[in-house]
Protein backbone atom coordinates (compact mmCIF):
# COMPACT_ATOMS: atom_id res chain seq x y z
CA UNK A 1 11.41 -18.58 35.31
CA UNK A 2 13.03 -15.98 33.26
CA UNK A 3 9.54 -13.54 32.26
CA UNK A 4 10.59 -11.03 29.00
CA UNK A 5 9.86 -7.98 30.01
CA UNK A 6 8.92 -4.60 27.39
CA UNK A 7 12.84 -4.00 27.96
CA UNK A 8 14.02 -7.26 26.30
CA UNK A 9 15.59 -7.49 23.31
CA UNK A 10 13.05 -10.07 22.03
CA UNK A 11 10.10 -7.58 23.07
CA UNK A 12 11.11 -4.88 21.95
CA UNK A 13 11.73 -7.09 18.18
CA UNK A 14 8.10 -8.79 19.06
CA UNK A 15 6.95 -5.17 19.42
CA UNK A 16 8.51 -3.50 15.97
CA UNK A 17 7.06 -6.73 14.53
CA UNK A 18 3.86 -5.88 15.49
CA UNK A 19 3.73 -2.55 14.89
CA UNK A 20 5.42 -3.18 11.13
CA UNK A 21 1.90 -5.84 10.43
CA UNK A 22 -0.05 -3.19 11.56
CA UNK A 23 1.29 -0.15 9.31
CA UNK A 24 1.38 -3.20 5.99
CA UNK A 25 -2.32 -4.46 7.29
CA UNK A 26 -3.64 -0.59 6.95
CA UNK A 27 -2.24 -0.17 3.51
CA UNK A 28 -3.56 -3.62 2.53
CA UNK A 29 -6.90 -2.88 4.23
CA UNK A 30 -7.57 0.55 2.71
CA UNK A 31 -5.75 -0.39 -1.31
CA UNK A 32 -8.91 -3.85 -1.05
CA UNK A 33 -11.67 -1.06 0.62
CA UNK A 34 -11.13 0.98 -2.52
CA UNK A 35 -10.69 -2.04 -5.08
CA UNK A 36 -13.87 -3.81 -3.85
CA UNK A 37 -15.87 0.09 -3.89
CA UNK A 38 -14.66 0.04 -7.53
CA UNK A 39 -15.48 -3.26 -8.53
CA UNK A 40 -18.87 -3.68 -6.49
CA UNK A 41 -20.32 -0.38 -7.36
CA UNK A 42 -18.19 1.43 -10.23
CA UNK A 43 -21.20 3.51 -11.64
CA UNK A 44 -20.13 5.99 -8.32
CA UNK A 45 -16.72 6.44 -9.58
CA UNK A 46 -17.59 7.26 -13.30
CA UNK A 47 -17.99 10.75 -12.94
CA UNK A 48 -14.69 11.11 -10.93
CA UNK A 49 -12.47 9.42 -13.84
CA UNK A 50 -14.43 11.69 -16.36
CA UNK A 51 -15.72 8.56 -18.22
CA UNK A 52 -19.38 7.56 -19.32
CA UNK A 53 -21.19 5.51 -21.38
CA UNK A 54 -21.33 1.81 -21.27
CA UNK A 55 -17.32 0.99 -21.06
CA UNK A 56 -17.16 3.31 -18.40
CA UNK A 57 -18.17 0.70 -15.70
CA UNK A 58 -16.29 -1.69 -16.96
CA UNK A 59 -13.47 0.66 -16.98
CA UNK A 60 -13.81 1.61 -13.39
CA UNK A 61 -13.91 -2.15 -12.92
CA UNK A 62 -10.59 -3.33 -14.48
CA UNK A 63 -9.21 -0.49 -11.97
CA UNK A 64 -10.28 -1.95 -8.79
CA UNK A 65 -9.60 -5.79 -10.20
CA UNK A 66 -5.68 -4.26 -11.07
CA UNK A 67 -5.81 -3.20 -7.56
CA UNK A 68 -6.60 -6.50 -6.08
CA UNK A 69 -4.19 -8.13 -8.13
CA UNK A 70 -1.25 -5.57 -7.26
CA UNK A 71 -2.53 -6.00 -3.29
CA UNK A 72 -1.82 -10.09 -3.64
CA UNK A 73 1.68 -9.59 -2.15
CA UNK A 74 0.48 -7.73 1.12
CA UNK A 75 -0.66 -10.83 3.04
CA UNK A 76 2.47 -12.81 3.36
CA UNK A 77 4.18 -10.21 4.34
CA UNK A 78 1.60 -8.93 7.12
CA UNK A 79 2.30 -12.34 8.62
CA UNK A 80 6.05 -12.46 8.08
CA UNK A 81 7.30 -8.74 7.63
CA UNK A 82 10.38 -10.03 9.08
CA UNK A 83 10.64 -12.98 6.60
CA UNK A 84 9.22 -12.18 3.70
CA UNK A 85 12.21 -9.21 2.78
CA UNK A 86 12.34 -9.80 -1.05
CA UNK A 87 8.55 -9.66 -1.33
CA UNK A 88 7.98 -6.94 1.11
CA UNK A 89 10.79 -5.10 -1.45
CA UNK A 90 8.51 -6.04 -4.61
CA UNK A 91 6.02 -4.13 -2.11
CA UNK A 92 7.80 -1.17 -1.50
CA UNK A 93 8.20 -1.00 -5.29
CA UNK A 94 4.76 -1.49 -6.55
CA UNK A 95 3.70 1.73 -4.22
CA UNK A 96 6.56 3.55 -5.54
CA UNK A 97 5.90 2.82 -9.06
CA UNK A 98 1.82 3.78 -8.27
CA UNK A 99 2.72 7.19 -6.94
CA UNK A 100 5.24 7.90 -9.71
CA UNK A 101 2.85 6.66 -12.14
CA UNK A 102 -0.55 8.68 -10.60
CA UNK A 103 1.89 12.21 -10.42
CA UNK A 104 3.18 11.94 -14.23
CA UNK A 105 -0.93 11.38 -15.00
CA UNK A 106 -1.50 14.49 -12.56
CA UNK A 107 1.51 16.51 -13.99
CA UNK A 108 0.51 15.63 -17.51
CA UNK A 109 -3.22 16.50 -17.35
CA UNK A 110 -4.84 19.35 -19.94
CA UNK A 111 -6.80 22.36 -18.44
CA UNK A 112 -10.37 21.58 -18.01
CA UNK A 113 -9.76 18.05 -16.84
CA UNK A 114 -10.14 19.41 -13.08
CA UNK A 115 -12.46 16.39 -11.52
CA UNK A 116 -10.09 13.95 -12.85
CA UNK A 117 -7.02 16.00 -11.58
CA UNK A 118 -8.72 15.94 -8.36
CA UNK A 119 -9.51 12.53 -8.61
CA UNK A 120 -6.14 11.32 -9.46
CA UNK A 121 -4.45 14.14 -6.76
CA UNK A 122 -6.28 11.90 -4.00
CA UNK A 123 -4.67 8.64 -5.59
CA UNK A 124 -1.04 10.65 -5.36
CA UNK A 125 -1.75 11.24 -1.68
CA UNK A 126 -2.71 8.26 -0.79
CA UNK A 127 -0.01 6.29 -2.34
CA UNK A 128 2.62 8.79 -0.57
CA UNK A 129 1.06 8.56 2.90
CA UNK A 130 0.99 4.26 2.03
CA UNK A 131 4.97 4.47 0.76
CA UNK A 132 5.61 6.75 3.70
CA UNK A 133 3.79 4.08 6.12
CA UNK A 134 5.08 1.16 4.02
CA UNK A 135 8.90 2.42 4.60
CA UNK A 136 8.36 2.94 8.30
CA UNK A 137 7.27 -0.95 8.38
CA UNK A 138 10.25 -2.19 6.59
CA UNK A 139 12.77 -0.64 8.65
CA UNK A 140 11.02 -1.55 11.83
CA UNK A 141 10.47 -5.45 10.63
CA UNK A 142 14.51 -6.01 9.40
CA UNK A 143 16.59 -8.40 11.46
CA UNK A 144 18.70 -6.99 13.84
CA UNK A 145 22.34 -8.08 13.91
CA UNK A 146 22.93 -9.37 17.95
CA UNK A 147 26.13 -7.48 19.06
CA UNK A 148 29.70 -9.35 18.20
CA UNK A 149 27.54 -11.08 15.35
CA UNK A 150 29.02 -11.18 11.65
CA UNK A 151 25.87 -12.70 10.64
């Protein structure tokens, strides 16, 4: 009985697979960790976005719920990163747009507004390390074309 080995063609795919659910899954894992922080216990982020009084929970809420929301396309494709092509594009996008988005905020900050600049500046790295991680996932989880193949 023919065993495949780490060598195989369908291993080595298995294995980029794998590794591609892992990279989306740690994205996904750390973009809910942060949504559910601001959502369960926003009067510890108030101070960081430079915002107080009564709206400024509820501010810091609306954040983490618009991160839960823009995280509902990670889960199909952690299970099918090799399926799911058009969403895991809409992905790739939405982290694109968030770190394009957080760096015009950073770039377009007045003096003085330095714990929000840091603030934001962690947002910026975050989302570049996750778009970084993100396009490392989708190249490892595309279909290989089998040699002599027009398909």
């Amino acid at each position: 009985m023919p065993v495949s080995g780490s060598g195989s063609k369908a291993g080595q795919s298995t294995k980029r697979i794998w590794i591609a659910r892992v990279l989306v899954a740690l994205v996904f894992a750390i973009n809910v960790q942060c949504a559910l922080q601001f959502i369960l216990w926003p009067g510890a982020y108030t101070a960081a976005y430079q915002v107080e009084g009564a709206s400024a929970e509820v501010i810091v809420r609306t954040v983490g719920i618009c991160f839960l929301m823009w995280n509902a396309t990670y889960p199909p494709v952690i299970v099918r990163p090799d399926r799911y092509r058009v969403l895991f594009g809409v992905v790739l996008v939405q982290q694109a747009i968030g770190l394009v988005g957080e760096s015009l905020l950073l770039a377009g900050l007045q003096p003085g507004l330095e714990v929000l600049a840091s603030s934001i500046a962690r947002f910026v790295a975050f989302d570049a390390a996750g778009l970084v991680l993100l396009a490392i996932a989708f190249l490892l989880s595309r279909a290989r074309k089998a040699p002599g193949t027009n398909s």
